[in-house]
Protein backbone atom coordinates (compact mmCIF):
# COMPACT_ATOMS: atom_id res chain seq x y z
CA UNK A 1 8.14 -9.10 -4.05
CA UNK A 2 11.45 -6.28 -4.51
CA UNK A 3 15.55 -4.92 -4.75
CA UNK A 4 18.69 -2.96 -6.09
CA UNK A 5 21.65 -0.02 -5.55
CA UNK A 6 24.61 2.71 -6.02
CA UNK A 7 24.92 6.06 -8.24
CA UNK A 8 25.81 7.57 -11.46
CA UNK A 9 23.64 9.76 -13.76
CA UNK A 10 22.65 12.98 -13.05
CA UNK A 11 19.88 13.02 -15.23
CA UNK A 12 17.72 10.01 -15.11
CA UNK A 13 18.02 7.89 -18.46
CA UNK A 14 16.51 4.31 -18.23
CA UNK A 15 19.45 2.55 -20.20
CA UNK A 16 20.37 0.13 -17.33
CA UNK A 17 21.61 0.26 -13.49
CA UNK A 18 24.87 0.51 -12.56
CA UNK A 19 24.20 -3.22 -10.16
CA UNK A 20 26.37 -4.37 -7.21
CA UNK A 21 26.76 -7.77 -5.22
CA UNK A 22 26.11 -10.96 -6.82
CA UNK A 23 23.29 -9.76 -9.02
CA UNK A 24 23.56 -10.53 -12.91
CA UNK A 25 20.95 -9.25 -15.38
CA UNK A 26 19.20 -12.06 -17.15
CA UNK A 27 17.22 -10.16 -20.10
CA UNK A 28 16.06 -6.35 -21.13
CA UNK A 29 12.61 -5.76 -22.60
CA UNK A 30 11.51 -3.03 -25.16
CA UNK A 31 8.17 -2.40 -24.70
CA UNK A 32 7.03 -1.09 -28.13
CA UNK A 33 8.78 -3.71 -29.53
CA UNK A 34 7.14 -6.54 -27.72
CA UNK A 35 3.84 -5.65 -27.35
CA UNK A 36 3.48 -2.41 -30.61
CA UNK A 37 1.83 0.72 -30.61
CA UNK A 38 0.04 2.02 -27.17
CA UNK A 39 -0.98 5.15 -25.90
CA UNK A 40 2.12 4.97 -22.88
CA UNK A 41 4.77 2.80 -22.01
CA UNK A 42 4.78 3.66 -18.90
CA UNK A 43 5.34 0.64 -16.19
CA UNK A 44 3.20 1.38 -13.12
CA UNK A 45 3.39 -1.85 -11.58
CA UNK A 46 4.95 -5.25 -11.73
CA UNK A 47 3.99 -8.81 -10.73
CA UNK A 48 5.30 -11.91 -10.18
CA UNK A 49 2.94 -15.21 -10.72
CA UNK A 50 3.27 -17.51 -7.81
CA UNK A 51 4.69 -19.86 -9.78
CA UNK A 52 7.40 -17.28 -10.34
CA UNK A 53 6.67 -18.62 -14.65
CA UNK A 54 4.92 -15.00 -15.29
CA UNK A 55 5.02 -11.63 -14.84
CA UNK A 56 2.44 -9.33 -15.01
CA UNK A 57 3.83 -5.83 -16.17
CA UNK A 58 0.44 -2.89 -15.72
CA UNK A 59 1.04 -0.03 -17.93
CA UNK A 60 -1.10 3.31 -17.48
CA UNK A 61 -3.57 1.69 -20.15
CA UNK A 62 -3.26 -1.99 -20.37
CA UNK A 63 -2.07 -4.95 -18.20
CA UNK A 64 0.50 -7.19 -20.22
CA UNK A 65 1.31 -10.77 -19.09
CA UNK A 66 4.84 -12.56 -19.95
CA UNK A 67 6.89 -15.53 -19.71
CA UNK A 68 9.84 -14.76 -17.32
CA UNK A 69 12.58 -16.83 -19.06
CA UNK A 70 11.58 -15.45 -22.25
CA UNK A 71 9.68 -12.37 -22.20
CA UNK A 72 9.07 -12.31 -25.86
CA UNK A 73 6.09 -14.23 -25.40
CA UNK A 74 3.42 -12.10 -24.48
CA UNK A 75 0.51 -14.35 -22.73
CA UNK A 76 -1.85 -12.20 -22.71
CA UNK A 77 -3.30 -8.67 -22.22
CA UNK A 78 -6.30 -6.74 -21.40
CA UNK A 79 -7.36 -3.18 -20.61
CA UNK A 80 -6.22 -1.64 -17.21
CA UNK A 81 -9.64 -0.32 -15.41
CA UNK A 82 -7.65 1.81 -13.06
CA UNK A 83 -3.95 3.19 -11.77
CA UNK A 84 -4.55 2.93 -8.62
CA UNK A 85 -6.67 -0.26 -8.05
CA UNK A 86 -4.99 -3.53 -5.96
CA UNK A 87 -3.46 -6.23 -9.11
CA UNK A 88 -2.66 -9.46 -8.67
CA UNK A 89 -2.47 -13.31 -9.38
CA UNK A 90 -4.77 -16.47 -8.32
CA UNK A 91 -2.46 -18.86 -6.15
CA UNK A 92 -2.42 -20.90 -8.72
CA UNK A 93 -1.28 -18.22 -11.23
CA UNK A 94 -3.98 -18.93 -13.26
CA UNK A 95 -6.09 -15.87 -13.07
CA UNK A 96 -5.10 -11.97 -12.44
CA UNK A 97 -6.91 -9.10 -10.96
CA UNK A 98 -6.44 -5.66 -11.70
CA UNK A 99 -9.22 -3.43 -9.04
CA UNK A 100 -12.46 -5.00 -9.91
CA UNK A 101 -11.63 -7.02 -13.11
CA UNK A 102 -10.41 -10.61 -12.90
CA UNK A 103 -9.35 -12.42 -16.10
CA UNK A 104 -8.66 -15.99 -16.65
CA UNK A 105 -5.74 -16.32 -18.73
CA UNK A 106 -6.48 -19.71 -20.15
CA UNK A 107 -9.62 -19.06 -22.20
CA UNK A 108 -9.46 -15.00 -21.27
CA UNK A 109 -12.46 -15.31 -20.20
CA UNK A 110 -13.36 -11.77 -17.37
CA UNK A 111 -15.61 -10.49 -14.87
CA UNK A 112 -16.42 -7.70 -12.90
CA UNK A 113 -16.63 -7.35 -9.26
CA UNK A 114 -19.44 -5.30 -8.27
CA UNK A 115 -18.43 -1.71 -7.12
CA UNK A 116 -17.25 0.07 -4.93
CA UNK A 117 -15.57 -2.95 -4.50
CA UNK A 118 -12.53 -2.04 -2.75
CA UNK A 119 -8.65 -4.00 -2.34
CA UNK A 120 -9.59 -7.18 -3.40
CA UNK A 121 -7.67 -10.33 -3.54
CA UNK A 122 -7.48 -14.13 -3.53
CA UNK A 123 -8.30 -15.71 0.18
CA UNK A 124 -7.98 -19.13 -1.36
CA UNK A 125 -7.39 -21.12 -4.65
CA UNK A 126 -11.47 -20.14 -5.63
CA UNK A 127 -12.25 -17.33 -3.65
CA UNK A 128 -11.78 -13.37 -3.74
CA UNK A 129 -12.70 -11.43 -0.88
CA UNK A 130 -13.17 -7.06 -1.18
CA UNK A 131 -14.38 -4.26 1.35
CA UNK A 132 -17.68 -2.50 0.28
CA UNK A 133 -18.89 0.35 1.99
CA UNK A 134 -22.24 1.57 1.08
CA UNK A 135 -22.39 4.94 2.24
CA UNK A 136 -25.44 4.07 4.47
CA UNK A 137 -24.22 1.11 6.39
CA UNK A 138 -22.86 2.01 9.26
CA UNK A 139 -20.34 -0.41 9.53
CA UNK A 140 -17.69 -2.28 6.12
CA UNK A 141 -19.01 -5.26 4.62
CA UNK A 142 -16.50 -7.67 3.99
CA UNK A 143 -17.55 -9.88 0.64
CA UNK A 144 -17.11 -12.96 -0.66
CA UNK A 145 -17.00 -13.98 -4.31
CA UNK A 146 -16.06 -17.03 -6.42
CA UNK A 147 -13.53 -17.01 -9.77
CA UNK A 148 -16.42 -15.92 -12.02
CA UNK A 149 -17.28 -12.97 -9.58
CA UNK A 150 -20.46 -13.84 -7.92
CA UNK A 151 -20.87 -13.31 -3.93
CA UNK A 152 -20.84 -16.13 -1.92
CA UNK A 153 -21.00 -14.45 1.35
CA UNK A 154 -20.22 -11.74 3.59
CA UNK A 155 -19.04 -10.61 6.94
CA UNK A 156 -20.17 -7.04 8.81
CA UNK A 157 -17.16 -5.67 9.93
CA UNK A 158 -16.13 -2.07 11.38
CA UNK A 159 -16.12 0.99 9.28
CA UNK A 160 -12.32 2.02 9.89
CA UNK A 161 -10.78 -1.31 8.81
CA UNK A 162 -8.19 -1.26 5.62
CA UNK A 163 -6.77 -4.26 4.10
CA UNK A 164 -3.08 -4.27 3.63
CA UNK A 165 -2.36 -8.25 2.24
CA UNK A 166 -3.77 -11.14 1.70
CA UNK A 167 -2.31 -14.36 2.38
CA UNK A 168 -4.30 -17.62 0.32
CA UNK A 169 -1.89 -20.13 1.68
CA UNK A 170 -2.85 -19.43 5.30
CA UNK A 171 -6.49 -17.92 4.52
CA UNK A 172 -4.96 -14.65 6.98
CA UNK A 173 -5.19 -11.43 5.89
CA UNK A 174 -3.27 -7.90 7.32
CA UNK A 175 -5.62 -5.06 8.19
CA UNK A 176 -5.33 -1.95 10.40
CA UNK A 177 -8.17 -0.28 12.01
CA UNK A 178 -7.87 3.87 13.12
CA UNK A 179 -9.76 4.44 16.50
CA UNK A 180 -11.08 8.16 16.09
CA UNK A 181 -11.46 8.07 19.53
CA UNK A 182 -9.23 8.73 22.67
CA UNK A 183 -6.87 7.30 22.96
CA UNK A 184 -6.36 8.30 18.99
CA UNK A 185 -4.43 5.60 17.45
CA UNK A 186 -4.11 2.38 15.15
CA UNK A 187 -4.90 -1.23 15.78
CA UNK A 188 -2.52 -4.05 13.70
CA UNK A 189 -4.97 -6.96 12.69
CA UNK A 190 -4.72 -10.37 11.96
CA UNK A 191 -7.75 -11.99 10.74
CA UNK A 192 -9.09 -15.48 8.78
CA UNK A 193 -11.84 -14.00 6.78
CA UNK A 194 -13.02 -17.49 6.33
CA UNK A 195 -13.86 -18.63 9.59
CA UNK A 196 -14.64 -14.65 10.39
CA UNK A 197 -12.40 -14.33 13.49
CA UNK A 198 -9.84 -11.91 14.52
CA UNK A 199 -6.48 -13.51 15.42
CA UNK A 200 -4.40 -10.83 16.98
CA UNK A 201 -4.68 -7.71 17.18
CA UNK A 202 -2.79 -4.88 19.09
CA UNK A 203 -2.01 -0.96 19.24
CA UNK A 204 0.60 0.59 17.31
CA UNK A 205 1.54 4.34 16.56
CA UNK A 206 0.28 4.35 12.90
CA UNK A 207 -0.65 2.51 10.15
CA UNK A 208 1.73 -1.09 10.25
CA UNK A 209 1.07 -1.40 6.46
CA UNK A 210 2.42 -5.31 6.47
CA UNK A 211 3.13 -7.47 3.54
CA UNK A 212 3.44 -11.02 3.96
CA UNK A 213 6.62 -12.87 3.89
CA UNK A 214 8.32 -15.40 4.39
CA UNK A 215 5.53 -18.54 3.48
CA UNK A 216 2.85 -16.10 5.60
CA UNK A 217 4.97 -16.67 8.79
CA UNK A 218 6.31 -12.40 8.71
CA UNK A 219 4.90 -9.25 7.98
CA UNK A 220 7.50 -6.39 6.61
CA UNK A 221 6.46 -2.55 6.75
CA UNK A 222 8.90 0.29 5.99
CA UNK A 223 12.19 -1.16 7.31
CA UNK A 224 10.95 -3.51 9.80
CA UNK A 225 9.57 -7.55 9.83
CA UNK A 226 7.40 -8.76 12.94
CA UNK A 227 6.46 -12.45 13.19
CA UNK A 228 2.50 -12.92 11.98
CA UNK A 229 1.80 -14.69 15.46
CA UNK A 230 3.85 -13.08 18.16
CA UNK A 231 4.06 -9.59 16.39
CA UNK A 232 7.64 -9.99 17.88
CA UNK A 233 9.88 -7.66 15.54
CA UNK A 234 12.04 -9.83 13.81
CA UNK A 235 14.22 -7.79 12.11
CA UNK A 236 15.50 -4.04 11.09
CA UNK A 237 16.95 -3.06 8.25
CA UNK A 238 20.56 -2.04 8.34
CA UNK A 239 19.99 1.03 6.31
CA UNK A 240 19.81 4.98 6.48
CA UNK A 241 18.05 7.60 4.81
CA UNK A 242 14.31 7.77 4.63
CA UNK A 243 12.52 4.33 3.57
CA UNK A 244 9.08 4.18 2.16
CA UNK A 245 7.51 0.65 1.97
CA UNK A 246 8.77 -2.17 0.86
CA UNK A 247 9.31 -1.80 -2.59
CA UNK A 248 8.57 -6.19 -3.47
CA UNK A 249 8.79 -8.76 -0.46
CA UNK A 250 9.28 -12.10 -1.65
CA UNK A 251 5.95 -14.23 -0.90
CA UNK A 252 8.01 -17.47 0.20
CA UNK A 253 11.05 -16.00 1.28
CA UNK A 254 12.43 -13.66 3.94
CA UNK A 255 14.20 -11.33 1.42
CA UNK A 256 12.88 -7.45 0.97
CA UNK A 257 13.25 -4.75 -1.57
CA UNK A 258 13.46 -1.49 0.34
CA UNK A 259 13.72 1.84 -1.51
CA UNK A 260 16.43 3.66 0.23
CA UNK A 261 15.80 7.18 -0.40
CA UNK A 262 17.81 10.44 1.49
CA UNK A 263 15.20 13.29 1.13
CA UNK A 264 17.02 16.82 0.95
CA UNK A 265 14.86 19.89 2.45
CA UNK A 266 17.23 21.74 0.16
CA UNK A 267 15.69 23.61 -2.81
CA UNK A 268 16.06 22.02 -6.23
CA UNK A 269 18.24 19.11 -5.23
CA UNK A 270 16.04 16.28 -6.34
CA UNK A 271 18.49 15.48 -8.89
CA UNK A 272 20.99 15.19 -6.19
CA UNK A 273 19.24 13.39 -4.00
CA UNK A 274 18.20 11.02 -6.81
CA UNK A 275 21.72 9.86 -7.33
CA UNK A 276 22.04 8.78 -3.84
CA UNK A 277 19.30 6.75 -3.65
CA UNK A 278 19.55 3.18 -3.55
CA UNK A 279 17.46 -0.12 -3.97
CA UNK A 280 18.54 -2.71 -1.60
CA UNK A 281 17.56 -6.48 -1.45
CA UNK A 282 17.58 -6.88 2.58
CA UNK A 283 17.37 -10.67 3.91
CA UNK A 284 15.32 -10.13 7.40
CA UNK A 285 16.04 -13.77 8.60
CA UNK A 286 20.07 -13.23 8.29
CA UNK A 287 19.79 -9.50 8.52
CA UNK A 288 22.09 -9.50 5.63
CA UNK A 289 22.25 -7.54 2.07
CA UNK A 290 22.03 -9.40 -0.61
CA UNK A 291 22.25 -7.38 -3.31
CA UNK A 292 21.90 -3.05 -4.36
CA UNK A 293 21.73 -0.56 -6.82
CA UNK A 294 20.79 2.99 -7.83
CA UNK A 295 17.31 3.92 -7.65
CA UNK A 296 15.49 5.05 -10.65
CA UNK A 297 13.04 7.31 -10.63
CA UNK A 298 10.07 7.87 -13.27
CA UNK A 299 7.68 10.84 -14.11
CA UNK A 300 4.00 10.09 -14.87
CA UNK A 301 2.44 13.35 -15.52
CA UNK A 302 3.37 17.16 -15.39
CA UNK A 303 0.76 19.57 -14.05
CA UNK A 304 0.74 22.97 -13.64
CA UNK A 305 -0.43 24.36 -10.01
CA UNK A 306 -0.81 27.60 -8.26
CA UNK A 307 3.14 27.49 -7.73
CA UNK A 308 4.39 26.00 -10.91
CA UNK A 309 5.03 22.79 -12.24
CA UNK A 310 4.58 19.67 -10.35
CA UNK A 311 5.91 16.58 -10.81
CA UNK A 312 4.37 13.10 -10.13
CA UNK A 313 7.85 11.33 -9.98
CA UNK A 314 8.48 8.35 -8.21
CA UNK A 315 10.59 5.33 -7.98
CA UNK A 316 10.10 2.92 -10.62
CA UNK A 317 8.21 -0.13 -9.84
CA UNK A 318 9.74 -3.70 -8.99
CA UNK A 319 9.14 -7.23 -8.18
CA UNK A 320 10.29 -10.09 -6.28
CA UNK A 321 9.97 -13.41 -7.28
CA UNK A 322 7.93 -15.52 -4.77
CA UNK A 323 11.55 -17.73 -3.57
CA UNK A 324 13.55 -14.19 -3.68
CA UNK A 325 16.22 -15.59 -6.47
CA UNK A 326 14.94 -12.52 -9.14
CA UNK A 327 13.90 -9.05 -9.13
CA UNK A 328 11.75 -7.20 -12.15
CA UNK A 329 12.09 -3.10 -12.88
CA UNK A 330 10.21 -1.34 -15.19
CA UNK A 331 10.75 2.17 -16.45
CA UNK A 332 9.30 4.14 -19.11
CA UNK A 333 9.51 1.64 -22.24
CA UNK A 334 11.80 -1.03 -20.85
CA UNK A 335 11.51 -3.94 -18.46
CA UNK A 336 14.55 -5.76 -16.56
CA UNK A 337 14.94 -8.63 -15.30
CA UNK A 338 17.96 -9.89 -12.64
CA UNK A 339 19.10 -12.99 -11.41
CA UNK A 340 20.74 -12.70 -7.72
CA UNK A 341 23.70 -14.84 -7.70
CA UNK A 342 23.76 -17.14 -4.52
């Protein structure tokens, strides 16, 4: 799930985005206010439920759950094991997963998934599935586990395989594979982990990195959407500039949120370049923007290296709702939420 665009402040302040198309903003959250004292209010990631009733907002040390029409009710919260683990939500938008912990939201009620358990995710309505490597096995082992975190089974699978997405409505999930050997490269996958078969797969240049979209039936990666099936592309962004990933692809929905970003090789121009950047909601099925605005960026930590100070700024995170009718930004202390106009 992702979107926004245009330009305006020089230096970044998180007051609000200056928004264009049909886009209308539907609440603004105060962190502190909601939720009271933490160690950061930091947003590193965002989440729509599948229901599109929640959202999930992960802070650098807590995970905070709301009601989307009225984010003043905080469902629920828990610590946040890790920055940079894979988070979540069941299908059924019951349960969340943030790395290896999975909470129930209903009793909250958590378990553990044994480490290294690594990018896991819902595969179904009752099962999780996670790569472990053990350092001696020569090959990955795909595993298995139910909603209270015990394995159920598992599947030996090779050592280069990397999950990108999961997909419980279809029981699919994206991978890529690296082949070390000539000729070097980078196999797209398509597999059902539950009847432990490989779909499709087929050589590409680099890593596809593919999110599901669009009910399961597309896969977006940097600017472009290729049909799960066929891997025929079926659309490319209209855009220029550098693109990272998608920034939020809607689950049921064919609409994208694509950072639009114009890197400058030119000393000291971040600030610049930061004012030309632009979040875009891109609609791969009509090839049509629906809705932009500028991109705002946010800086987690400040460390000092052999050349000076280096920044760990980034674009701040967003979400899509599953049907693509709202996106959700978080900065440092606030949370947004917009309504794109039909």
């Amino acid at each position: 799930m992702l979107q926004p665009r245009l330009i305006c402040l020089l230096v970044a302040t998180l007051s609000g985005p200056l928004l264009a198309g049909n886009t209308e903003k539907v609440w603004e959250l105060d962190l502190k206010k909601a939720i009271g004292s933490g160690q950061s209010y930091k947003v590193v990631d965002l989440a729509f439920s599948p229901d599109a009733q929640q959202v999930a907002v992960r802070l650098i040390d807590k995970t905070v759950v709301f009601r989307a029409q009225d984010p003043k009710t905080v469902l629920g919260q828990f610590q946040s094991v890790s920055n940079h683990d894979s988070f979540g939500w069941s299908p059924d938008s019951q349960m969340i997963y943030s790395g290896s912990h999975v909470v129930h939201l209903a009793d909250g009620k958590a378990c553990d998934l044994p480490r290294p358990a690594l990018v896991p995710g819902f595969i179904s309505e009752s099962a999780l599935i996670a790569l472990v490597f053990d350092g001696q096995h020569p090959k990955g082992i795909l595993k298995f586990f139910d909603v209270n975190c015990q394995e159920q089974d598992s599947w030996e699978i090779p050592k280069g395989w990397f999950i990108n997405d999961v997909a419980p409505d279809r029981g699919l999930l994206s991978a890529w594979e690296i082949t070390p050997l000539f000729p070097y490269g980078h196999k797209e996958l398509i597999v059902s982990p539950l009847t432990k078969k490989v779909l499709r797969s087929r050589i590409v240049e680099s890593g596809p990195g593919g999110w599901f979209a669009d009910g399961s039936r597309a896969l977006c990666g940097g600017r472009i959407c290729w049909d799960v099936d066929t891997a025929k592309q079926i659309g490319q962004a209209p855009v220029s500039g550098l693109l990272s990933s998608p920034s939020g692809v809607a689950a049921r929905s064919s609409r994208v949120v694509l950072d639009d970003r114009h890197e400058s090789a030119i000393p000291f121009a971040s600030a610049l370049t930061e004012m030309g950047a632009r979040r875009r909601v891109w609609d791969f099925r009509t090839n049509k923007e629906v809705a932009s605005w500028q991109l705002r960026f946010i800086t987690y930590s400040t460390t000092l290296d052999g050349d000076g100070f280096s920044r760990d700024r980034k674009p701040i995170p967003c979400a899509i709702s599953p049907d693509g009718d709202y996106v959700v930004e978080g900065g440092d202390g606030k949370i947004w939420l917009y309504r794109i106009q039909p």
